[in-house]
N, C-alpha and C. Protein backbone atom coordinates (compact mmCIF):
# COMPACT_ATOMS: atom_id res chain seq x y z
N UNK A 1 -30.00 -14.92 -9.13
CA UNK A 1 -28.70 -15.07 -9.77
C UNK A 1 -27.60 -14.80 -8.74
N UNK A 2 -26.68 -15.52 -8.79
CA UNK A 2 -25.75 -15.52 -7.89
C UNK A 2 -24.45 -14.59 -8.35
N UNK A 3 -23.70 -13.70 -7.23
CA UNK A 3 -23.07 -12.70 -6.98
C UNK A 3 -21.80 -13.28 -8.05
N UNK A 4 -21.17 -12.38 -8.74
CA UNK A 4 -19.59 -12.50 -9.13
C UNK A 4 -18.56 -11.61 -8.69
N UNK A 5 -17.00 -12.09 -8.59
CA UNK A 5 -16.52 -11.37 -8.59
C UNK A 5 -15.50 -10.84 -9.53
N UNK A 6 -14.94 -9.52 -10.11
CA UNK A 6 -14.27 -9.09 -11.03
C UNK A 6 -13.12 -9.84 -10.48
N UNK A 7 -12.18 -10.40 -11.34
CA UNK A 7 -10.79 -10.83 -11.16
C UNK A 7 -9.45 -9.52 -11.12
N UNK A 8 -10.36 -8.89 -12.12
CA UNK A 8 -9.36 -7.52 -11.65
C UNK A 8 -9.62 -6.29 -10.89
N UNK A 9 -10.93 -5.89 -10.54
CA UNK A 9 -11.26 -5.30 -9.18
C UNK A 9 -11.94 -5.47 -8.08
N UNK A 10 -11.92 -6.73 -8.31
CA UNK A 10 -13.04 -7.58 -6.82
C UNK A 10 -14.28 -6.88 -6.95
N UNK A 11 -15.05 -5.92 -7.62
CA UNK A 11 -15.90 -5.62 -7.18
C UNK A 11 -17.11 -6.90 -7.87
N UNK A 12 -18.47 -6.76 -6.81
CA UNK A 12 -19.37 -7.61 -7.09
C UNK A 12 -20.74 -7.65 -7.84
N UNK A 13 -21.05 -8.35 -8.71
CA UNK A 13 -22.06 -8.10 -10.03
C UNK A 13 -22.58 -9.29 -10.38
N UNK A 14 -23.92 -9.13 -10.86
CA UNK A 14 -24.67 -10.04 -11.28
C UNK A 14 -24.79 -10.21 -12.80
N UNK A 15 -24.09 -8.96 -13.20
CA UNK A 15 -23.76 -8.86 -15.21
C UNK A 15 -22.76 -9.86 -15.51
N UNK A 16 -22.56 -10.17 -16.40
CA UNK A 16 -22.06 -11.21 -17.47
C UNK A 16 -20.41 -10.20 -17.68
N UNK A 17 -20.27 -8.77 -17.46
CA UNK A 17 -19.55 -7.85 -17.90
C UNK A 17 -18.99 -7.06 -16.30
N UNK A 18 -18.16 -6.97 -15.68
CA UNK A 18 -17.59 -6.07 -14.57
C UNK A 18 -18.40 -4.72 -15.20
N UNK A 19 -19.03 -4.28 -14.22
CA UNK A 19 -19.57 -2.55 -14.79
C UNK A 19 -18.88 -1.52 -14.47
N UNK A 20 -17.78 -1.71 -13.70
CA UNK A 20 -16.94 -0.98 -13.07
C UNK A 20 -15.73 -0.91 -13.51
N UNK A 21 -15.23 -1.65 -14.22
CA UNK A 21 -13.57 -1.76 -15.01
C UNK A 21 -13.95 -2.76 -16.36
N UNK A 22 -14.90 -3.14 -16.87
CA UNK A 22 -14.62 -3.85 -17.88
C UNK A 22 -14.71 -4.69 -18.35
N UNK A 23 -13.82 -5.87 -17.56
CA UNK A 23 -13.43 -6.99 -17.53
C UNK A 23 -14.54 -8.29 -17.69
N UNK A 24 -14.23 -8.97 -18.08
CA UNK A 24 -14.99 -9.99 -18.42
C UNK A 24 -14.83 -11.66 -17.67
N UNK A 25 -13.66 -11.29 -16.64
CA UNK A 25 -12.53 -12.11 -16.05
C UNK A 25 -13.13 -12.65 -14.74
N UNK A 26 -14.49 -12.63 -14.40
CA UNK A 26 -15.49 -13.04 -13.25
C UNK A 26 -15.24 -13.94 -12.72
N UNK A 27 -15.60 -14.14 -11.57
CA UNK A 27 -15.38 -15.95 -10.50
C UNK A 27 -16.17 -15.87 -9.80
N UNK A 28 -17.10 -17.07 -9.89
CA UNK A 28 -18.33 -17.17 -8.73
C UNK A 28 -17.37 -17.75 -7.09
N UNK A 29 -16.17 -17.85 -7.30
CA UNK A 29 -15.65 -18.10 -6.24
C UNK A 29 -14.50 -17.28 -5.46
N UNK A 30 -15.51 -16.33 -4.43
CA UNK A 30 -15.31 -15.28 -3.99
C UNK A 30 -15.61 -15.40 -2.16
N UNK A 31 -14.64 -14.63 -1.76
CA UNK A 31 -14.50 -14.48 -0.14
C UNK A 31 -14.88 -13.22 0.86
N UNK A 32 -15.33 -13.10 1.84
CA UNK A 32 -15.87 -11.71 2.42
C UNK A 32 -16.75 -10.42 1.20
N UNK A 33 -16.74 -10.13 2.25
CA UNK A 33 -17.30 -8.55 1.31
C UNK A 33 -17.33 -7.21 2.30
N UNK A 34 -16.83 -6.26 1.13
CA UNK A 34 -16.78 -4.82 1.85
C UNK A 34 -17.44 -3.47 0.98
N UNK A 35 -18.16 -3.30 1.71
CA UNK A 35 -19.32 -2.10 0.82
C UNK A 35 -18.55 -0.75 1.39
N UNK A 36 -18.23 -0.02 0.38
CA UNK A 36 -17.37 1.33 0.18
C UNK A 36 -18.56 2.17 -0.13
N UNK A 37 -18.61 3.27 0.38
CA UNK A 37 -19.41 4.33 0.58
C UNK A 37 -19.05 5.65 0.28
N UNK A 38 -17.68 5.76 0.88
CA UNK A 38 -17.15 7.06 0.76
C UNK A 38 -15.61 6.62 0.13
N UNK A 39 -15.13 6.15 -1.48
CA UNK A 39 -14.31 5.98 -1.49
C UNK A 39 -12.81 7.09 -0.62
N UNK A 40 -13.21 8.06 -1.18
CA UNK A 40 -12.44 9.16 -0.66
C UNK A 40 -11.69 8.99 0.26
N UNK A 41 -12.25 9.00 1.35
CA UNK A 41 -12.09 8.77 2.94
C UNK A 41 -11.60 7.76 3.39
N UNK A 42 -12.36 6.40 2.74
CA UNK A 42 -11.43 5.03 3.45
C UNK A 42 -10.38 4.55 3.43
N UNK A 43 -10.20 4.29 4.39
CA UNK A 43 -8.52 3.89 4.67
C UNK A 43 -8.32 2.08 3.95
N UNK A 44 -9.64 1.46 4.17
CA UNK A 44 -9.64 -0.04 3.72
C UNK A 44 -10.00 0.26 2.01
N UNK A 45 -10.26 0.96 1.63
CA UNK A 45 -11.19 1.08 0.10
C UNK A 45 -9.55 1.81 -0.60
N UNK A 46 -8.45 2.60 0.41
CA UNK A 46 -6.94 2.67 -0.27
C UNK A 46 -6.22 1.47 -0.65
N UNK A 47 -6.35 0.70 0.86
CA UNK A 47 -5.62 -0.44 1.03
C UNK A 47 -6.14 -1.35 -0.21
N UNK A 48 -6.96 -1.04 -0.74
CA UNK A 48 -7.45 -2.46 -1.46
C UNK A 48 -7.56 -1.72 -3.02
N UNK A 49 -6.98 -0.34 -3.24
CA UNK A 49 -6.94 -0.17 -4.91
C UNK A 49 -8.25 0.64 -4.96
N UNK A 50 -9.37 0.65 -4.37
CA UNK A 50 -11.06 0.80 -4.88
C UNK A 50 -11.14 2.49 -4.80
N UNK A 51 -11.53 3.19 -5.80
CA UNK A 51 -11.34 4.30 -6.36
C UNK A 51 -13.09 4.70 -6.82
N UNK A 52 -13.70 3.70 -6.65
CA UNK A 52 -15.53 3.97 -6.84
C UNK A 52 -16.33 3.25 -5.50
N UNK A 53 -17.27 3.71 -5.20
CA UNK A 53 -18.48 3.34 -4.25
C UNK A 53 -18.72 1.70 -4.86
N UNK A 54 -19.03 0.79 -3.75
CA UNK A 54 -19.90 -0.24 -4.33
C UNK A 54 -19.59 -1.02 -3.25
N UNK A 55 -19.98 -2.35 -4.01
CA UNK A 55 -19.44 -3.56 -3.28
C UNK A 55 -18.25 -4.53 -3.50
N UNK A 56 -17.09 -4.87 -3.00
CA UNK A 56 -16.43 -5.46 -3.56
C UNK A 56 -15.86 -6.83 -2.48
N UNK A 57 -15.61 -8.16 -3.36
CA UNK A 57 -14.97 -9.09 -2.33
C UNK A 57 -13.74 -9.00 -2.07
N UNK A 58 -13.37 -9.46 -1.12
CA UNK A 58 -11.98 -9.02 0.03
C UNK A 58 -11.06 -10.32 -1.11
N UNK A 59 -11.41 -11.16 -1.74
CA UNK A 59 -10.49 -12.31 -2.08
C UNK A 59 -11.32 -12.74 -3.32
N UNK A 60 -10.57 -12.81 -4.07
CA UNK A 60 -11.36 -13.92 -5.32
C UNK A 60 -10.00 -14.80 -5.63
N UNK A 61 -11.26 -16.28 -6.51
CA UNK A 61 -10.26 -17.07 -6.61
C UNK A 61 -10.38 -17.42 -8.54
């Protein structure tokens, strides 16, 4: 099954449902990717809103 991305937190999922905010607002048409580890700490995981560990794409369309 191919990757989605949340429209409202980029993060990336193979559920029918964002597991991370909710949303139901998905796009299989999605750009880069950045795996957050230590939200805390990152300076790119501020820049981009991301407040939980995971995976998320840099761009959705």
């Amino acid at each position: 099954m191919a990757l989605k991305a949340c429209k409202v937190c980029n993060f990336l999922t193979e559920e029918r449902k964002c597991p991370m905010c909710g949303s139901d607002d998905l796009s299989i048409k999605w750009k880069g990717v950045v795996i957050v580890s230590d939200s805390e700490r990152s300076v790119i995981a501020k820049t981009m809103n991301i407040t939980k560990n995971g995976k998320y794409a840099i761009s959705t369309e």
